[in-house]
N, C-alpha and C. Protein backbone atom coordinates (compact mmCIF):
# COMPACT_ATOMS: atom_id res chain seq x y z
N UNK A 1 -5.84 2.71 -46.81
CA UNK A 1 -6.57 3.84 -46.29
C UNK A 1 -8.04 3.71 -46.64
N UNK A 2 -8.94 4.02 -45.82
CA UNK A 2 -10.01 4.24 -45.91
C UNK A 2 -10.82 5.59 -45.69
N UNK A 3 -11.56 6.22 -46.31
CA UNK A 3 -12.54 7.06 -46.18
C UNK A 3 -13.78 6.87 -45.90
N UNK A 4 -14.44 8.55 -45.52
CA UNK A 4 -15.77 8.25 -45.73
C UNK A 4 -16.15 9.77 -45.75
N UNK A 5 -17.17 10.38 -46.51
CA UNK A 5 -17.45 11.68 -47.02
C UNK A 5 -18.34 12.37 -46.10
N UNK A 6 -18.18 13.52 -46.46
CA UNK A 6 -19.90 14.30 -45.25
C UNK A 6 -21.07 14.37 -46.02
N UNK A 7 -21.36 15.20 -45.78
CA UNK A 7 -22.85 15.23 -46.86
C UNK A 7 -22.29 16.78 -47.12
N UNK A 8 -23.57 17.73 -47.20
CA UNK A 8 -23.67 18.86 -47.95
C UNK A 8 -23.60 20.02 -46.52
N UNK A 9 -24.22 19.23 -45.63
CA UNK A 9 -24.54 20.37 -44.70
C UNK A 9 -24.30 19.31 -43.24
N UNK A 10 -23.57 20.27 -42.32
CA UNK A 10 -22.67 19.90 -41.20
C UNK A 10 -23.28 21.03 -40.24
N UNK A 11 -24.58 20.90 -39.53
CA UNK A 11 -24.90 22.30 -38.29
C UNK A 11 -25.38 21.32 -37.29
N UNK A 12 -25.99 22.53 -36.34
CA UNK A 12 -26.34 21.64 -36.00
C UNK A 12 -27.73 20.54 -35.47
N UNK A 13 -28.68 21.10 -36.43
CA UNK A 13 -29.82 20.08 -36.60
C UNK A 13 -29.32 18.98 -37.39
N UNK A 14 -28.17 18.42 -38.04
CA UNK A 14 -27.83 16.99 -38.08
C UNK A 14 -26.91 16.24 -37.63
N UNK A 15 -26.18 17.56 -36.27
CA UNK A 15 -24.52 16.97 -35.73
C UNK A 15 -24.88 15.73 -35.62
N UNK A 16 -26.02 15.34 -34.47
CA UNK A 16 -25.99 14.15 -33.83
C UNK A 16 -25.58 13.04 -34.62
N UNK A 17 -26.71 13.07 -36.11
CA UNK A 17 -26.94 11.68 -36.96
C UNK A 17 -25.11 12.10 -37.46
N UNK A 18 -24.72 12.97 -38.12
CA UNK A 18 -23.73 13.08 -38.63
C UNK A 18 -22.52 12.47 -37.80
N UNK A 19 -22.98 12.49 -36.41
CA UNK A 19 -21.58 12.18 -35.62
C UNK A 19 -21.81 10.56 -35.22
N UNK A 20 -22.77 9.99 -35.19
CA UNK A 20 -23.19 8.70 -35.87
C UNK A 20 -22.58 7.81 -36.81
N UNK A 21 -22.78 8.46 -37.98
CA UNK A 21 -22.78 7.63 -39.20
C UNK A 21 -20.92 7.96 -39.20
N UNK A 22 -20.33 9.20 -38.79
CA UNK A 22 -18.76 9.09 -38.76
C UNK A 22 -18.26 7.56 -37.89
N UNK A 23 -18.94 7.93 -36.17
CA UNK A 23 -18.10 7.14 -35.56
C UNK A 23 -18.32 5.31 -36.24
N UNK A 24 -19.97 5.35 -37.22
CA UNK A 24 -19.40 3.99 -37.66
C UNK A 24 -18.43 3.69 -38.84
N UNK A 25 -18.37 4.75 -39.35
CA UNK A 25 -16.93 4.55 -40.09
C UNK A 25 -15.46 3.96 -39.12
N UNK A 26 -15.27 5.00 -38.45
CA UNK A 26 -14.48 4.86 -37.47
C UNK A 26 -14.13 4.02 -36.88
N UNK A 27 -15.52 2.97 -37.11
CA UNK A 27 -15.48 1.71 -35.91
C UNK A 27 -14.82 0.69 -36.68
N UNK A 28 -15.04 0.91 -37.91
CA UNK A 28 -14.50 -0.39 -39.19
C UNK A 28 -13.46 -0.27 -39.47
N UNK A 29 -12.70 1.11 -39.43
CA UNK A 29 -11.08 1.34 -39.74
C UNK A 29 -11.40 2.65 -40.71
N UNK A 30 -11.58 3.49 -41.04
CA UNK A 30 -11.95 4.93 -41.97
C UNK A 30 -10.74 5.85 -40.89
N UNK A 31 -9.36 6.21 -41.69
CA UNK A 31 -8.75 6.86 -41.26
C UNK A 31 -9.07 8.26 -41.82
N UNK A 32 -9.49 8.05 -42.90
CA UNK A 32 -9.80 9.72 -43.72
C UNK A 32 -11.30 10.15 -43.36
N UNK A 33 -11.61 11.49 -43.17
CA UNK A 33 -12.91 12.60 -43.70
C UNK A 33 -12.68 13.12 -44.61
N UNK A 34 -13.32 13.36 -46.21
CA UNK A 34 -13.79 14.06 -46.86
C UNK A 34 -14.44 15.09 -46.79
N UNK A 35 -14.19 16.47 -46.81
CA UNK A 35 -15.25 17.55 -46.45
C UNK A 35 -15.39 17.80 -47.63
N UNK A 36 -15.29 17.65 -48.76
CA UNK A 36 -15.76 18.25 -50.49
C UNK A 36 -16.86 18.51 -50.56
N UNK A 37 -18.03 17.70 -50.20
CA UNK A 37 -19.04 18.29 -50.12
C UNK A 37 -19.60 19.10 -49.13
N UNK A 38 -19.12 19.34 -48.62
CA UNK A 38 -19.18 20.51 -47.31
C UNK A 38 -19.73 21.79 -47.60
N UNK A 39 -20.91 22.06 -47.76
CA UNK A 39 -21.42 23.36 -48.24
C UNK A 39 -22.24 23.98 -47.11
N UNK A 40 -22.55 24.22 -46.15
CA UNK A 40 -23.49 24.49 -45.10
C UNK A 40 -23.09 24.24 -44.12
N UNK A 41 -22.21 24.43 -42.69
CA UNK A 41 -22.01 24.42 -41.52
C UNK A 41 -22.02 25.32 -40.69
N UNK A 42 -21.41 25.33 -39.47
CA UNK A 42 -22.05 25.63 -38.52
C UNK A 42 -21.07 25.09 -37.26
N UNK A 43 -20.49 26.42 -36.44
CA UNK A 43 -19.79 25.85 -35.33
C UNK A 43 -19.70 23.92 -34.52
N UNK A 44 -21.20 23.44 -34.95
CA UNK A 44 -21.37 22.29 -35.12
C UNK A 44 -20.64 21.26 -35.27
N UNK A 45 -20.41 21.50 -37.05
CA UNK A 45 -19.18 21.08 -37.61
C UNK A 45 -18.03 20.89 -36.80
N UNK A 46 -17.53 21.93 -35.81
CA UNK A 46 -16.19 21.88 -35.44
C UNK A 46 -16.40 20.75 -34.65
N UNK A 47 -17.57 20.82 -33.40
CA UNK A 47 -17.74 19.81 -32.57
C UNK A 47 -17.93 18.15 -33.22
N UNK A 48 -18.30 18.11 -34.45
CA UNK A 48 -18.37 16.77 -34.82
C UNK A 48 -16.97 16.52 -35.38
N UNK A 49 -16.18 17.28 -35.64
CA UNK A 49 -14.65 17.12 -35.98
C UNK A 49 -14.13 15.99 -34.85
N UNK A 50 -13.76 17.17 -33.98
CA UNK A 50 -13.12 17.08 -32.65
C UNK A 50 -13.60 15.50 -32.02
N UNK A 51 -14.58 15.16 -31.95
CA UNK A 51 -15.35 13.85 -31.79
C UNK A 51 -14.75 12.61 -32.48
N UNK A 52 -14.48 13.41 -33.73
CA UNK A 52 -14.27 12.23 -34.62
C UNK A 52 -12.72 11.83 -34.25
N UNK A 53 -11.88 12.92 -34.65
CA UNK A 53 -11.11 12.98 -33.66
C UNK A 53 -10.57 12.00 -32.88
N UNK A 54 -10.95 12.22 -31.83
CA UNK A 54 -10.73 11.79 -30.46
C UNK A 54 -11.15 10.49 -29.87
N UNK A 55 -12.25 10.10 -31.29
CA UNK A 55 -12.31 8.71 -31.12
C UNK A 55 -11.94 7.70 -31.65
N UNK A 56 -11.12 8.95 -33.38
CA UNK A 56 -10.35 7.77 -33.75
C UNK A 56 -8.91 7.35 -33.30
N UNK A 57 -8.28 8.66 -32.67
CA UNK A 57 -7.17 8.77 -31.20
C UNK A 57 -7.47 7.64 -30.54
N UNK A 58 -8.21 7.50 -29.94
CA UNK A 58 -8.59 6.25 -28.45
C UNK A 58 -8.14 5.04 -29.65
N UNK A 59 -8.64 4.99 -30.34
CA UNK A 59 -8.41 3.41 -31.33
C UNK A 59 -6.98 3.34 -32.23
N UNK A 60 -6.52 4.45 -31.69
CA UNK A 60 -5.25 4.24 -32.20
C UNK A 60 -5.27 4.93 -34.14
N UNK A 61 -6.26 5.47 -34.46
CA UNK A 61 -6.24 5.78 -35.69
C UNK A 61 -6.00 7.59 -36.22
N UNK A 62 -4.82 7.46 -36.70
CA UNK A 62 -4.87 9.08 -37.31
C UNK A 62 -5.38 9.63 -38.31
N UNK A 63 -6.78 10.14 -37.80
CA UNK A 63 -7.84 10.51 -38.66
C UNK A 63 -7.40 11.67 -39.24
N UNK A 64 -7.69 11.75 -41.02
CA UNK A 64 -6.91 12.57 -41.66
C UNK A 64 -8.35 13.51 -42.19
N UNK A 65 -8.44 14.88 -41.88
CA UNK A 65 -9.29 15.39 -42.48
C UNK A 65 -9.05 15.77 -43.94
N UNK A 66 -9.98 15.60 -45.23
CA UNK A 66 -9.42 16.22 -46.21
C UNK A 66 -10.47 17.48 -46.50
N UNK A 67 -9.85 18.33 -47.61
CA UNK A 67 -11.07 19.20 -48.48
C UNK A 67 -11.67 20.09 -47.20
N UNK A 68 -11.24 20.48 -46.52
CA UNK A 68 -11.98 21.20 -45.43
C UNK A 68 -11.90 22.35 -46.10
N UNK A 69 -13.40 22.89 -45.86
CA UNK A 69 -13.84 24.65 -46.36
C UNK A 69 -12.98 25.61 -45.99
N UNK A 70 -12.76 26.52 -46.46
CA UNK A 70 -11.43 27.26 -46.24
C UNK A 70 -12.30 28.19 -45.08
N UNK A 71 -13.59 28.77 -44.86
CA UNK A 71 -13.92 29.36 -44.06
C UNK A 71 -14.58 28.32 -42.47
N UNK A 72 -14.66 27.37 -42.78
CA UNK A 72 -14.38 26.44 -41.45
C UNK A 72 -13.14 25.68 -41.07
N UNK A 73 -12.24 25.70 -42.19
CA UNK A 73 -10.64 26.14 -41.53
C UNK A 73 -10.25 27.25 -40.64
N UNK A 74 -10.68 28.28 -41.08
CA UNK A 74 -10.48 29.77 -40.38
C UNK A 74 -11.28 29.57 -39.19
N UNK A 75 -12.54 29.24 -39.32
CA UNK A 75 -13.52 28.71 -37.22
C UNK A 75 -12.34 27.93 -36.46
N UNK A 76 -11.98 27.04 -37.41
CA UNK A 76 -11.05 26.38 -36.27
C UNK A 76 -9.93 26.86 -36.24
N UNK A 77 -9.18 27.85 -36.81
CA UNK A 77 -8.43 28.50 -36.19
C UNK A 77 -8.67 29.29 -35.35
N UNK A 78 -9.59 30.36 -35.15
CA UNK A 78 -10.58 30.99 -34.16
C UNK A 78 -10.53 30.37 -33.16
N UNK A 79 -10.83 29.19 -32.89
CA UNK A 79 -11.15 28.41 -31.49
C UNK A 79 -10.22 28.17 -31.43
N UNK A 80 -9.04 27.86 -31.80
CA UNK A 80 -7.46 27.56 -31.52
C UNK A 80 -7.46 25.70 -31.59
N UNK A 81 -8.39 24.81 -32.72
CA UNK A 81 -8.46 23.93 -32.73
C UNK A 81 -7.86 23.25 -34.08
N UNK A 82 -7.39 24.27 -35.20
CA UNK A 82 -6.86 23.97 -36.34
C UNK A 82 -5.82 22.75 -36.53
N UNK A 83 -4.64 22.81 -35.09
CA UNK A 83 -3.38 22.16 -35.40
C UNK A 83 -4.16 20.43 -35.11
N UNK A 84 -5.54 20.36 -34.17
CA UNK A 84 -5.95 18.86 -34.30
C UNK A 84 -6.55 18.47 -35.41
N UNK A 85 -7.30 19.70 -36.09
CA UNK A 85 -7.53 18.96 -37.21
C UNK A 85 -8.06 19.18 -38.83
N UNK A 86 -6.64 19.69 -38.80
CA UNK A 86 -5.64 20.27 -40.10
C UNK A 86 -4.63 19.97 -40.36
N UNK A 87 -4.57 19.11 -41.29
CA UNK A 87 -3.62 18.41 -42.01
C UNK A 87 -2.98 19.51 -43.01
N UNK A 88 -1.60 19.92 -42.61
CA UNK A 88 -0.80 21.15 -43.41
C UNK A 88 -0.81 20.29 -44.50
N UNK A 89 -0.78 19.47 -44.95
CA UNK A 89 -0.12 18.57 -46.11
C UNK A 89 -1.93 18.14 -47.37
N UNK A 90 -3.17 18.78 -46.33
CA UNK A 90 -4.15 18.31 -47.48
C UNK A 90 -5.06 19.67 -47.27
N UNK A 91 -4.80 20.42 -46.24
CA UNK A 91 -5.40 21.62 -45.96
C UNK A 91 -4.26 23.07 -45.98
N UNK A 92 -4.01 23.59 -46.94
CA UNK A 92 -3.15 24.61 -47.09
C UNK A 92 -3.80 26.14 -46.53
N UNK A 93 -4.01 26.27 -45.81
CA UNK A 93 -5.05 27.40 -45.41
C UNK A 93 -4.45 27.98 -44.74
């Protein structure tokens, strides 16, 4: 398994670079996200999820989110996007 972490803040004046520096994880084999440091987001966030997502889907990789903020757990339940990417087994929310 491989990871790779977020930074501190996930909105969206840094989705773009943020959704960047994921998909080159992504590109090398990084099945995991780290959200631990996740202090600052922003509906943003959800959209750079979903991205990540869906591109590690196309490559065949089941991207495992971990440490997700318990109140951007709850956004993505809101949007009805939780069950893609919420792991019951590392996100108890």
């Amino acid at each position: 398994m491989s990871a790779f972490v977020t930074g501190s803040a996930l909105t969206q004046s840094n989705a773009r670079a943020a959704l960047k520096t994921g998909l080159a994880h992504i590109a090398t084999g990084a099945d995991q996200v780290d959200c631990a440091p996740l202090a600052h987001f922003d509906s943003a966030a959800l959209a750079v999820l979903l991205a990540w997502y869906r591109v590690a889907r196309a490559r065949g990789i089941a991207l495992r989110v971990l440490n997700l903020p318990a109140q951007l757990a709850n956004l993505a339940r809101a949007y009805g996007i939780d069950t893609l990417i919420l792991d019951n087994k590392n996100n108890p929310f």
